[in-house]
PDB file of N, CA and C in Angstrom:
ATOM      1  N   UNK A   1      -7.635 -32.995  14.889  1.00  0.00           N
ATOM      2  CA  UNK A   1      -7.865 -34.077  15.844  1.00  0.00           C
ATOM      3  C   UNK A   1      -8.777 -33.581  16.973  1.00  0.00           C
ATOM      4  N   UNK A   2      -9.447 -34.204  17.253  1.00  0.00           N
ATOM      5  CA  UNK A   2     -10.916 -33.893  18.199  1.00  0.00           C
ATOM      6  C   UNK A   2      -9.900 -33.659  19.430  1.00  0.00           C
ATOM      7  N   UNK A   3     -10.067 -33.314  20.626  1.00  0.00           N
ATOM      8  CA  UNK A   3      -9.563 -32.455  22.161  1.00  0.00           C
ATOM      9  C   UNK A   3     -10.484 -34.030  23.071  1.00  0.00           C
ATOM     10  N   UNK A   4      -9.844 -34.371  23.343  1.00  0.00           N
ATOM     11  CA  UNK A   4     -10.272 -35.734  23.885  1.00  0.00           C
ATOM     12  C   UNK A   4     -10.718 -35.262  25.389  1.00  0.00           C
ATOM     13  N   UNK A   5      -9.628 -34.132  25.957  1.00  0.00           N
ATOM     14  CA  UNK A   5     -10.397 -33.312  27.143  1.00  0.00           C
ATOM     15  C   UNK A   5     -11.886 -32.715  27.351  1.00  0.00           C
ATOM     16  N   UNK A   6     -12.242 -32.989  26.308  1.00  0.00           N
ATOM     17  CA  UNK A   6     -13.516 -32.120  26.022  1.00  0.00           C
ATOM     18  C   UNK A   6     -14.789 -33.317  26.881  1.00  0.00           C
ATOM     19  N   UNK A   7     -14.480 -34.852  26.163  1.00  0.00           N
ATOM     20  CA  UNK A   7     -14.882 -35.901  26.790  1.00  0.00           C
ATOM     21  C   UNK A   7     -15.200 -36.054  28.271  1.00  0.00           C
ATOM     22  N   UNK A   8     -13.524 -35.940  28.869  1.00  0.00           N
ATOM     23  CA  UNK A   8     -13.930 -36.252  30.388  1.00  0.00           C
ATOM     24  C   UNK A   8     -14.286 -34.877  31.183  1.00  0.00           C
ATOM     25  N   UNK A   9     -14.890 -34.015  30.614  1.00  0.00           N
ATOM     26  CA  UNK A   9     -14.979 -32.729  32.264  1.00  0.00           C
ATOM     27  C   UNK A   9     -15.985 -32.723  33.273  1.00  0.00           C
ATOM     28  N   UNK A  10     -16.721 -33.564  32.920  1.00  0.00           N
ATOM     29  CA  UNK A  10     -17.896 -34.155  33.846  1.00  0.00           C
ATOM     30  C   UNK A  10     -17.466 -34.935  34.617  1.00  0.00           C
ATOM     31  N   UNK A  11     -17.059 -36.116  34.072  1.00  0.00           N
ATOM     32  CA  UNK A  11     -16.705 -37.639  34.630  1.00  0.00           C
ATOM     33  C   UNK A  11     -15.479 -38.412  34.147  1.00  0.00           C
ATOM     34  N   UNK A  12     -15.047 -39.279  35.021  1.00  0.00           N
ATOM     35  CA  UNK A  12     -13.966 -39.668  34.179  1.00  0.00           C
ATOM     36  C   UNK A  12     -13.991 -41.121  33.570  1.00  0.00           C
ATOM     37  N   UNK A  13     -15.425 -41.481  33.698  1.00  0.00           N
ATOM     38  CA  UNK A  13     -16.149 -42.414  32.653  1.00  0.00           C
ATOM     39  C   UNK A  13     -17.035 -41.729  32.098  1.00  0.00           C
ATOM     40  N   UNK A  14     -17.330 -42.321  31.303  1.00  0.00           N
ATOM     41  CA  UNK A  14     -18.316 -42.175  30.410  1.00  0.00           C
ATOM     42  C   UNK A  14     -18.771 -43.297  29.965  1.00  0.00           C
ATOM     43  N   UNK A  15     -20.260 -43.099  29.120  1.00  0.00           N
ATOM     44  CA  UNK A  15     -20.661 -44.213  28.718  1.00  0.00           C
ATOM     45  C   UNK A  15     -20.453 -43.980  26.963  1.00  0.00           C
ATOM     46  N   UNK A  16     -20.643 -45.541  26.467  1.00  0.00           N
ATOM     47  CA  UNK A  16     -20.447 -45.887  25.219  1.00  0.00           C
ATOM     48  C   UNK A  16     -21.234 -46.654  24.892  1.00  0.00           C
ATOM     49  N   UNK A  17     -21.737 -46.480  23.362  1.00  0.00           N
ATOM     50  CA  UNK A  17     -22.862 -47.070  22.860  1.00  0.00           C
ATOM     51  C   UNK A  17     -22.319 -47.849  21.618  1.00  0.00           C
ATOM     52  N   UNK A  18     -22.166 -48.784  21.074  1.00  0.00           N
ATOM     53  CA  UNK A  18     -21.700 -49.791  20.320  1.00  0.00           C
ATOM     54  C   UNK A  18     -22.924 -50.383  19.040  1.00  0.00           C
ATOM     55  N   UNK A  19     -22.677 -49.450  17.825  1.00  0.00           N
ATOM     56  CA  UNK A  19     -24.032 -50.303  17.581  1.00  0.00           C
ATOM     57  C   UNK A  19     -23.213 -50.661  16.209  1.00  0.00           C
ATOM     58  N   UNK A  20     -24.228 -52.125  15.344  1.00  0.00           N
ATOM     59  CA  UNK A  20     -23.706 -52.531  14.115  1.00  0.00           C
ATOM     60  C   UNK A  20     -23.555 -51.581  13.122  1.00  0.00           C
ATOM     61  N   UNK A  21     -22.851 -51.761  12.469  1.00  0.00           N
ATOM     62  CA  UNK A  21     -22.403 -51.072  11.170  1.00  0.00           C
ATOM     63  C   UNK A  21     -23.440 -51.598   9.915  1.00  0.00           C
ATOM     64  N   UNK A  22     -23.543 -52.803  10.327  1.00  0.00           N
ATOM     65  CA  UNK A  22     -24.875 -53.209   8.777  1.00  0.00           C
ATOM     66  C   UNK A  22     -26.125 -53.248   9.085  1.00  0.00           C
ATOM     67  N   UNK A  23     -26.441 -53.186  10.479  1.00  0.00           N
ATOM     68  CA  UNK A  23     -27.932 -53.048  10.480  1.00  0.00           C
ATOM     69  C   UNK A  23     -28.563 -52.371  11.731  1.00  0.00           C
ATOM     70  N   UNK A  24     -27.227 -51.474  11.945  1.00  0.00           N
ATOM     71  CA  UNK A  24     -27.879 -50.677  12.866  1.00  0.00           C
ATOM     72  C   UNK A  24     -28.161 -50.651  14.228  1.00  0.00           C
ATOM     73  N   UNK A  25     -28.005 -51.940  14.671  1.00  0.00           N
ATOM     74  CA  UNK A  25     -28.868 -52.723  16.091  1.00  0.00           C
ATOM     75  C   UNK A  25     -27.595 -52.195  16.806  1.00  0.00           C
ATOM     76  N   UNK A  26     -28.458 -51.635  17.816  1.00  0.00           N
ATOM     77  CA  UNK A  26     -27.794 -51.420  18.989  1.00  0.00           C
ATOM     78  C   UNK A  26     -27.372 -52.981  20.103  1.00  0.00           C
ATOM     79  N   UNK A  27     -26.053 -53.167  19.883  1.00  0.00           N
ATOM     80  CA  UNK A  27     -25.485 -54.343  20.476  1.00  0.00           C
ATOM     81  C   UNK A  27     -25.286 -54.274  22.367  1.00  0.00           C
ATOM     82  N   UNK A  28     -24.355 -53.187  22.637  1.00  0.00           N
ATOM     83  CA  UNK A  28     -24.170 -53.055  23.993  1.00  0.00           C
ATOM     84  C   UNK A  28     -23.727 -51.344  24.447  1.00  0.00           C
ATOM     85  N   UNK A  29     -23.457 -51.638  25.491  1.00  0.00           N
ATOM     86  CA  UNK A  29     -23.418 -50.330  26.567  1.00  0.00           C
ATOM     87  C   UNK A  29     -22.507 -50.737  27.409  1.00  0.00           C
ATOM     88  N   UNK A  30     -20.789 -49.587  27.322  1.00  0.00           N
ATOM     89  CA  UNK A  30     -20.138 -50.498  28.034  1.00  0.00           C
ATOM     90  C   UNK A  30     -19.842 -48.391  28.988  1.00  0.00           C
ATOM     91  N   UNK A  31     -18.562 -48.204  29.592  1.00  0.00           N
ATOM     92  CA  UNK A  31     -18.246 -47.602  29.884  1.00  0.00           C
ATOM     93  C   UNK A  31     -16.716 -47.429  29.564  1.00  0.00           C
ATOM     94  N   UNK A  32     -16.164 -46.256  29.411  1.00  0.00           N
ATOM     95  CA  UNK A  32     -14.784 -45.491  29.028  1.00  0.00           C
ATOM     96  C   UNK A  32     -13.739 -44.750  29.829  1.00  0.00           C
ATOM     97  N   UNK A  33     -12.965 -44.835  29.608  1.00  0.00           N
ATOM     98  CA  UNK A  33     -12.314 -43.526  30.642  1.00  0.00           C
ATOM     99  C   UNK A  33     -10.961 -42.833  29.372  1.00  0.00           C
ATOM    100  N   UNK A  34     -10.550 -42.340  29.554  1.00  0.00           N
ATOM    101  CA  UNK A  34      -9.726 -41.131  28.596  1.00  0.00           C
ATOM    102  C   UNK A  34      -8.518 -42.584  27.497  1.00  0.00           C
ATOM    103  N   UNK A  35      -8.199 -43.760  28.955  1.00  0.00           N
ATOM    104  CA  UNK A  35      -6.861 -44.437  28.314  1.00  0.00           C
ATOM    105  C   UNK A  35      -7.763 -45.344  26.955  1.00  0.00           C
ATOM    106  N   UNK A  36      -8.801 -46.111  27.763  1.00  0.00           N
ATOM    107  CA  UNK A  36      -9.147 -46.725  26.469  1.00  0.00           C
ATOM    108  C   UNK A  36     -10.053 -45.846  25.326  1.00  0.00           C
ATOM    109  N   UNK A  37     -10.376 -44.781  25.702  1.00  0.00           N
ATOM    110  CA  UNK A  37     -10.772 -44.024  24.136  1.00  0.00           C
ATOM    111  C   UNK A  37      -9.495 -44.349  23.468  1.00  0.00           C
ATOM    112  N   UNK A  38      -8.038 -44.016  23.967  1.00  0.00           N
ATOM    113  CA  UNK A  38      -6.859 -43.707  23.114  1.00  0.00           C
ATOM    114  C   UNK A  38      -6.538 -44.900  22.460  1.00  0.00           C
ATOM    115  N   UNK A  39      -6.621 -46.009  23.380  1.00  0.00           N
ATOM    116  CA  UNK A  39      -6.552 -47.542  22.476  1.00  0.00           C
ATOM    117  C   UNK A  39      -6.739 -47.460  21.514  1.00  0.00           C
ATOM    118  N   UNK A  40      -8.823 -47.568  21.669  1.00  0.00           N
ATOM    119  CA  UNK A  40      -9.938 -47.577  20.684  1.00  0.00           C
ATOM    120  C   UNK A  40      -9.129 -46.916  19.685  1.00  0.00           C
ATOM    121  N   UNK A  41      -8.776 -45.963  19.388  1.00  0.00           N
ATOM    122  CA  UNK A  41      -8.409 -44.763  18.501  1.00  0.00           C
ATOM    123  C   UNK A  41      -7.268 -45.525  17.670  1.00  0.00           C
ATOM    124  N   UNK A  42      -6.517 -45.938  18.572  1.00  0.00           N
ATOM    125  CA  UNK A  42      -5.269 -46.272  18.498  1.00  0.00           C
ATOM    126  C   UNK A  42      -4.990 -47.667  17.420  1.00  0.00           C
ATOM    127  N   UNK A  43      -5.824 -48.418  18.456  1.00  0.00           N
ATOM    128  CA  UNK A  43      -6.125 -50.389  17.605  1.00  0.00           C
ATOM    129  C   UNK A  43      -7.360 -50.468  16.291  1.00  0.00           C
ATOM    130  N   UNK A  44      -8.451 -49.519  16.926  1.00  0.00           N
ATOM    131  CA  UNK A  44      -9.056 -49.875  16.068  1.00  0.00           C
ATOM    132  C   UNK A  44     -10.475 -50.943  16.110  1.00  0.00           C
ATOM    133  N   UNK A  45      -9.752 -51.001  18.213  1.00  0.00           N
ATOM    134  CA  UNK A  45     -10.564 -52.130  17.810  1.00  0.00           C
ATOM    135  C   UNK A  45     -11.646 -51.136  19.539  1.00  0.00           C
ATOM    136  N   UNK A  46     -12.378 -51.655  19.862  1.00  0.00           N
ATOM    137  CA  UNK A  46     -13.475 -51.233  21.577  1.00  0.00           C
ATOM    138  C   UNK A  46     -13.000 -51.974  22.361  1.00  0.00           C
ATOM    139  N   UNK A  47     -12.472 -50.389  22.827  1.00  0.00           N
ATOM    140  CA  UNK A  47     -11.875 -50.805  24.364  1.00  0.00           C
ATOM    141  C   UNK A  47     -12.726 -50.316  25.467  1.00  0.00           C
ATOM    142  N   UNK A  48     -13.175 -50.396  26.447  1.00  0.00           N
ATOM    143  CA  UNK A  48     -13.456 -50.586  27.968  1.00  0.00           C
ATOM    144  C   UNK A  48     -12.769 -50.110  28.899  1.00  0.00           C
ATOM    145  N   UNK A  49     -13.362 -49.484  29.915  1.00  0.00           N
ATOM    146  CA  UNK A  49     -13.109 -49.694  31.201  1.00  0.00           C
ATOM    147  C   UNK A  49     -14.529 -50.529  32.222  1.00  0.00           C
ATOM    148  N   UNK A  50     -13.852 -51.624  32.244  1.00  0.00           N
ATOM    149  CA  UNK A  50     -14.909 -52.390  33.203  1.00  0.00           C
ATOM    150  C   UNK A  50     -14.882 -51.569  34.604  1.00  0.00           C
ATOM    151  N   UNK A  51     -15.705 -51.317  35.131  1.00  0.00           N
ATOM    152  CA  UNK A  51     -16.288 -51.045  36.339  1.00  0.00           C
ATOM    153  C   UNK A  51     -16.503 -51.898  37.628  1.00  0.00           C
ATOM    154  N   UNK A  52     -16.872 -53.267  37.057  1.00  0.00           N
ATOM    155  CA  UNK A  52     -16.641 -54.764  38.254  1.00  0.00           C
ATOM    156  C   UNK A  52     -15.553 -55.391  38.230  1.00  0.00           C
ATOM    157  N   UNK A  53     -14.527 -55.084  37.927  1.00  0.00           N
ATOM    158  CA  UNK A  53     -13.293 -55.703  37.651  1.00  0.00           C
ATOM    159  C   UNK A  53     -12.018 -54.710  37.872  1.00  0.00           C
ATOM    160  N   UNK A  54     -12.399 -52.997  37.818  1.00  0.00           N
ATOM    161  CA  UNK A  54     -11.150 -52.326  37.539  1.00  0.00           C
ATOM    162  C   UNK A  54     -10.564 -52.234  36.890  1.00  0.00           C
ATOM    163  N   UNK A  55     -10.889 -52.438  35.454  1.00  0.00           N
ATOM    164  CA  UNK A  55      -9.580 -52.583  34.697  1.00  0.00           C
ATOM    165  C   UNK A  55      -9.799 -52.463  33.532  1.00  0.00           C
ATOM    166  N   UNK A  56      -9.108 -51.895  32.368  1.00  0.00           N
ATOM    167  CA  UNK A  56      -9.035 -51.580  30.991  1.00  0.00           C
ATOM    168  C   UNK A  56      -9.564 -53.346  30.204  1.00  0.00           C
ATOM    169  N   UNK A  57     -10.479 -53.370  29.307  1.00  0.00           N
ATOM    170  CA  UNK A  57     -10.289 -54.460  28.670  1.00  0.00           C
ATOM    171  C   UNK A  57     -10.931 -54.054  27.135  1.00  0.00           C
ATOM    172  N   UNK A  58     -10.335 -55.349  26.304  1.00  0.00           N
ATOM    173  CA  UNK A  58     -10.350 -54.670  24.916  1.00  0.00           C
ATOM    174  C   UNK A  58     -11.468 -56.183  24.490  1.00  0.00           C
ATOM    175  N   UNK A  59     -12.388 -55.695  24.162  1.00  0.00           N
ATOM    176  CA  UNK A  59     -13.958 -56.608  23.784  1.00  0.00           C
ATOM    177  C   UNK A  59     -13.454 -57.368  22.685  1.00  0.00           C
ATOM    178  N   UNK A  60     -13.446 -59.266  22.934  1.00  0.00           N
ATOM    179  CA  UNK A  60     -12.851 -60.104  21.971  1.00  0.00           C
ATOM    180  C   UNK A  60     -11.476 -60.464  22.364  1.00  0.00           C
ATOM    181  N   UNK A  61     -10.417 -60.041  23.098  1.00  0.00           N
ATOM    182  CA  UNK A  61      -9.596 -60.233  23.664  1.00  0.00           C
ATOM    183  C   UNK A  61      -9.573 -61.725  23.888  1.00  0.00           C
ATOM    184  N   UNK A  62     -10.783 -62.149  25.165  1.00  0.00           N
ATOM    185  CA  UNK A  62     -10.831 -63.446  25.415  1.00  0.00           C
ATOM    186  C   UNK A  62     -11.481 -64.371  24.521  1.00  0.00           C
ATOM    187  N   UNK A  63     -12.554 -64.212  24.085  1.00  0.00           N
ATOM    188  CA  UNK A  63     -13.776 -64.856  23.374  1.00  0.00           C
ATOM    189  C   UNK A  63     -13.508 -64.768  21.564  1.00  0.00           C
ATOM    190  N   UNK A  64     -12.424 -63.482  21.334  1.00  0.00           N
ATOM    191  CA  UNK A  64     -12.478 -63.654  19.873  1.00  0.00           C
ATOM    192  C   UNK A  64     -13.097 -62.822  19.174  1.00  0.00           C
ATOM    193  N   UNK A  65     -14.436 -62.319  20.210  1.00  0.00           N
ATOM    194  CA  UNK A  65     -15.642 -61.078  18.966  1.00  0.00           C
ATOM    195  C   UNK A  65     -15.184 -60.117  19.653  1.00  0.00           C
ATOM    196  N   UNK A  66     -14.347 -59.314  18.535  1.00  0.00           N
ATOM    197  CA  UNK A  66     -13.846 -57.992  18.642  1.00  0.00           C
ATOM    198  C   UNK A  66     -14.465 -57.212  17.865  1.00  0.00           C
ATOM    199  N   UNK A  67     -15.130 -56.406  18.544  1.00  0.00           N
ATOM    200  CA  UNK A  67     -15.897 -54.511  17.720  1.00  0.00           C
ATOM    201  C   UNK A  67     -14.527 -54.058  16.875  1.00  0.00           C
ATOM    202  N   UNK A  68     -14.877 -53.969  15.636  1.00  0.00           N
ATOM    203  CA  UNK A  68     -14.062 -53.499  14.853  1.00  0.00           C
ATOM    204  C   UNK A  68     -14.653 -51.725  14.815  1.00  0.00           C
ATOM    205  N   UNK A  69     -13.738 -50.932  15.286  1.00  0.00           N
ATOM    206  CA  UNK A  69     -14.650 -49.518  15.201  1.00  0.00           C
ATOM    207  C   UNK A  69     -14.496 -49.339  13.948  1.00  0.00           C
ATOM    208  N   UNK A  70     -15.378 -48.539  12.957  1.00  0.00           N
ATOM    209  CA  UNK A  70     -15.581 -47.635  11.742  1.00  0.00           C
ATOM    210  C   UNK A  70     -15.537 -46.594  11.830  1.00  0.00           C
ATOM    211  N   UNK A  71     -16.498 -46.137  13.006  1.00  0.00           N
ATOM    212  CA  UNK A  71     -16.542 -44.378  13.271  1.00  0.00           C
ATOM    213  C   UNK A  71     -17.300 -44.194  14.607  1.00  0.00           C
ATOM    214  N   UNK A  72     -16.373 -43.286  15.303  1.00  0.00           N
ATOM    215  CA  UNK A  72     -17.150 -42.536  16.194  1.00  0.00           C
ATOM    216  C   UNK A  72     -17.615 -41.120  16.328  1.00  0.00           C
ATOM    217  N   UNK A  73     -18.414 -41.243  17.374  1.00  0.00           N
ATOM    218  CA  UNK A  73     -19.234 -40.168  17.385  1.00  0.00           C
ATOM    219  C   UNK A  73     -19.307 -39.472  18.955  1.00  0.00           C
ATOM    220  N   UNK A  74     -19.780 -38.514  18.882  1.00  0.00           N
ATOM    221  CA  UNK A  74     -19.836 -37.649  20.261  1.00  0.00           C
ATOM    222  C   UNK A  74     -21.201 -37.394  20.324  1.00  0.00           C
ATOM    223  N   UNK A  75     -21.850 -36.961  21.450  1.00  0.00           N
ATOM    224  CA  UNK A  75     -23.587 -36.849  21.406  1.00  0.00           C
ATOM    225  C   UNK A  75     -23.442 -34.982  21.664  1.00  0.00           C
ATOM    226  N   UNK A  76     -24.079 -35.159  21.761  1.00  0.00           N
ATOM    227  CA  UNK A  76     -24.558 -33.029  21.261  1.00  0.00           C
ATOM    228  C   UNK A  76     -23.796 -32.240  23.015  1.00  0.00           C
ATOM    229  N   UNK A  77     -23.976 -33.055  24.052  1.00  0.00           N
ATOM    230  CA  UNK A  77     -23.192 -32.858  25.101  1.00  0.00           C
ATOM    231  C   UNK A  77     -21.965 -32.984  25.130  1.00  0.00           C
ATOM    232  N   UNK A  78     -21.300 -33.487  24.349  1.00  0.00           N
ATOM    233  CA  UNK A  78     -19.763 -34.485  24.353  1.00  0.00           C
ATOM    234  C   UNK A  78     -19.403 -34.707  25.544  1.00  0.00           C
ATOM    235  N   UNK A  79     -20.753 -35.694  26.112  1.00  0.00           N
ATOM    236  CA  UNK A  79     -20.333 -36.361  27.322  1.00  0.00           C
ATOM    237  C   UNK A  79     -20.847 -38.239  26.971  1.00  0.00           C
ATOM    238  N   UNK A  80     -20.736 -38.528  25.798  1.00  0.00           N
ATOM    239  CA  UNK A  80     -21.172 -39.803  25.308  1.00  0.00           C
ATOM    240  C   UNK A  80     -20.587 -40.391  24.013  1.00  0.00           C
ATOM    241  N   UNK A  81     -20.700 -41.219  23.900  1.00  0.00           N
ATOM    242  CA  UNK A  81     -19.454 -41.947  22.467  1.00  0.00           C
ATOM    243  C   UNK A  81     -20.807 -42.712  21.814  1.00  0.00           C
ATOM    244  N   UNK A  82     -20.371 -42.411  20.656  1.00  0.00           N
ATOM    245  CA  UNK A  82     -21.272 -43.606  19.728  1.00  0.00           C
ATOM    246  C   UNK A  82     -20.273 -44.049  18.767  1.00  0.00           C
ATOM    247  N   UNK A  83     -19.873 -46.000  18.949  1.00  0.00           N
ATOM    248  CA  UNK A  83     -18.790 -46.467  18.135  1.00  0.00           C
ATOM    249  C   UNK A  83     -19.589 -47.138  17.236  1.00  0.00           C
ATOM    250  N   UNK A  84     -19.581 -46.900  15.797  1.00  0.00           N
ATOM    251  CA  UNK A  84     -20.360 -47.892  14.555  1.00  0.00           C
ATOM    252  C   UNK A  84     -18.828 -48.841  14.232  1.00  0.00           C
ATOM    253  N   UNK A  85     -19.954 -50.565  14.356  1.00  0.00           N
ATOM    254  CA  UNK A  85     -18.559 -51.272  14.519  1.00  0.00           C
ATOM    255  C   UNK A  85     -19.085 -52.587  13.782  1.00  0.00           C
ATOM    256  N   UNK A  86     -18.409 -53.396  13.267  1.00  0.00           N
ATOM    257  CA  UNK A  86     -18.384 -54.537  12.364  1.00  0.00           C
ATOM    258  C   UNK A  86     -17.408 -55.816  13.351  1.00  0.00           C
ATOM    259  N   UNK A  87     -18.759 -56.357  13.819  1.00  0.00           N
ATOM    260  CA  UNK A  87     -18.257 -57.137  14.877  1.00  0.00           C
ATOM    261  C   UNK A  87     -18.309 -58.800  14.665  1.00  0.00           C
ATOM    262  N   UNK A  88     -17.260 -59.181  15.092  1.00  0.00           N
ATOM    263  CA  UNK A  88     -16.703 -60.690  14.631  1.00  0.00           C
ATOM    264  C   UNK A  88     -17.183 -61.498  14.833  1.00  0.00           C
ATOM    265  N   UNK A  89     -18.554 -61.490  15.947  1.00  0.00           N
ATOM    266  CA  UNK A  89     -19.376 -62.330  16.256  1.00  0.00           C
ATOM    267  C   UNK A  89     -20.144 -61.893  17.704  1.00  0.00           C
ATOM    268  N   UNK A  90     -20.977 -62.898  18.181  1.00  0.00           N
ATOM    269  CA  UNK A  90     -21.475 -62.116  18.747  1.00  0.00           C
ATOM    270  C   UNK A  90     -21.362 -61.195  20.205  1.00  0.00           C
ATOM    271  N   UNK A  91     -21.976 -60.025  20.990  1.00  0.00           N
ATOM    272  CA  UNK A  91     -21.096 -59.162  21.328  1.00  0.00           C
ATOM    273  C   UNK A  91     -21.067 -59.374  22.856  1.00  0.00           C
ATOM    274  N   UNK A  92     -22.549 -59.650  23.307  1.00  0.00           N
ATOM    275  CA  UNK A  92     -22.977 -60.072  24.777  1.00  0.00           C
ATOM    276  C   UNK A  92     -22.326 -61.577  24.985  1.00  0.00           C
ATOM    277  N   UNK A  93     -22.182 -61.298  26.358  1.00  0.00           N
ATOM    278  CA  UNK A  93     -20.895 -62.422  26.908  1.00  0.00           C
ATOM    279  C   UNK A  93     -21.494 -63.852  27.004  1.00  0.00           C
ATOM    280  N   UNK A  94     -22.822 -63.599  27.138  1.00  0.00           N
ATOM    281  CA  UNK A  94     -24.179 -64.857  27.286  1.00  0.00           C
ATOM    282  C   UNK A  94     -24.113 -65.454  25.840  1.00  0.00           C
ATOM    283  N   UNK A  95     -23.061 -64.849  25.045  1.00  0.00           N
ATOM    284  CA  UNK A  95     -23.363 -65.764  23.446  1.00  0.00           C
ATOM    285  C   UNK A  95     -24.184 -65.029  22.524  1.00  0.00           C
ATOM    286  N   UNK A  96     -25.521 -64.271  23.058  1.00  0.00           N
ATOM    287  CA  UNK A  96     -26.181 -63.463  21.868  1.00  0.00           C
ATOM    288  C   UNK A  96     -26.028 -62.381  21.243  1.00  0.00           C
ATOM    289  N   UNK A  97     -26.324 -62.350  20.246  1.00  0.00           N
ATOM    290  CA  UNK A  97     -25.601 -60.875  19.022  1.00  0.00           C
ATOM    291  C   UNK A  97     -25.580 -59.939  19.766  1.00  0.00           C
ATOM    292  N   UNK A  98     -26.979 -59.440  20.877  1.00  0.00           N
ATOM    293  CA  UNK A  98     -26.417 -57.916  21.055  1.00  0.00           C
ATOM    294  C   UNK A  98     -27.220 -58.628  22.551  1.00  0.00           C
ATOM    295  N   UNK A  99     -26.440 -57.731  23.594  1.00  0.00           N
ATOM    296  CA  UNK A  99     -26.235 -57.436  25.328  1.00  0.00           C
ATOM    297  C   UNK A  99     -28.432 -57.421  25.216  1.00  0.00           C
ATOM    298  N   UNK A 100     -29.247 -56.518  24.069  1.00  0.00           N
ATOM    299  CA  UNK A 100     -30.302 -55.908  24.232  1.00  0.00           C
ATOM    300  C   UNK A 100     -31.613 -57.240  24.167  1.00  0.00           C
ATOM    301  N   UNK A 101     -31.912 -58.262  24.845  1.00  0.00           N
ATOM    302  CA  UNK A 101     -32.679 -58.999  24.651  1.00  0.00           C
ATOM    303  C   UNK A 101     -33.502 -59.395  25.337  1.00  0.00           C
ATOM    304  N   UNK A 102     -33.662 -58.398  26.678  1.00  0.00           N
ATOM    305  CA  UNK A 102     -34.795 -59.089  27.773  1.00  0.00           C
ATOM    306  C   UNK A 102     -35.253 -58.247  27.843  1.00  0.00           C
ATOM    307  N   UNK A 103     -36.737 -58.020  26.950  1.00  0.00           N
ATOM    308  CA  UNK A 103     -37.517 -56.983  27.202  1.00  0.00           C
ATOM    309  C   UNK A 103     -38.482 -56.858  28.333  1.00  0.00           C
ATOM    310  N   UNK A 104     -39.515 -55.739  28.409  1.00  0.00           N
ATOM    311  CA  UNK A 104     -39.766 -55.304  29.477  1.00  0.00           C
ATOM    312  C   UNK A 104     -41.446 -55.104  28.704  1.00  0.00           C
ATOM    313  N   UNK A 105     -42.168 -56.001  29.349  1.00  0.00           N
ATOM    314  CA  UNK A 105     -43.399 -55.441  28.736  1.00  0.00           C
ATOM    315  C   UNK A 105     -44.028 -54.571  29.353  1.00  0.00           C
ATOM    316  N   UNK A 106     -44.751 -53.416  28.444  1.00  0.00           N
ATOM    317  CA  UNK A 106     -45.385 -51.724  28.577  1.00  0.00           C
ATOM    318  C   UNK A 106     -47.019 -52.574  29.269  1.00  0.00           C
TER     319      UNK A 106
END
């Protein structure tokens, strides 16, 4: 079993990266702290720590589109999460598939 301490020695968030399981697309970017990794782990399903609100929340709860995790990942720092997830619909709160849609022209 992975040392979940290893996660927080920097910070006691972290960020999380959420991307599809069938095609890859990076959906959203939420933030973590040690309890909801253990959820996540736990349910199965992406959990949160919101930052404007205070408080643990589990994505789909209200709305229904819940990140189903498949697998996570740690980034080469193990100060970052990557959850591959099969999600019930769509993930950004505005209604569209993924949070990533207002680009920035170069």
């Amino acid at each position: 079993m992975f040392d979940l301490d290893r996660l927080f020695q920097k910070s006691d968030l972290i960020p999380v990266i959420i991307q599809d399981r069938a095609t890859k697309d990076i959906l959203m970017l939420g933030f973590t702290n040690r309890e909801a990794v253990e959820l996540t782990l736990k349910t199965k399903t992406a959990w949160f720590w919101s930052r404007s609100r205070r408080e643990l929340w589990n994505k789909g709860a209200t709305s229904g589109n819940y990140l189903h995790v498949r697998q996570v990942y740690t980034d080469c720092d193990t100060d970052t999460l990557l959850y591959i997830c099969d999600p019930d619909g769509p993930t950004c709160h505005t209604g569209a598939r993924s949070c990533f849609f207002n680009e920035i022209e170069l």
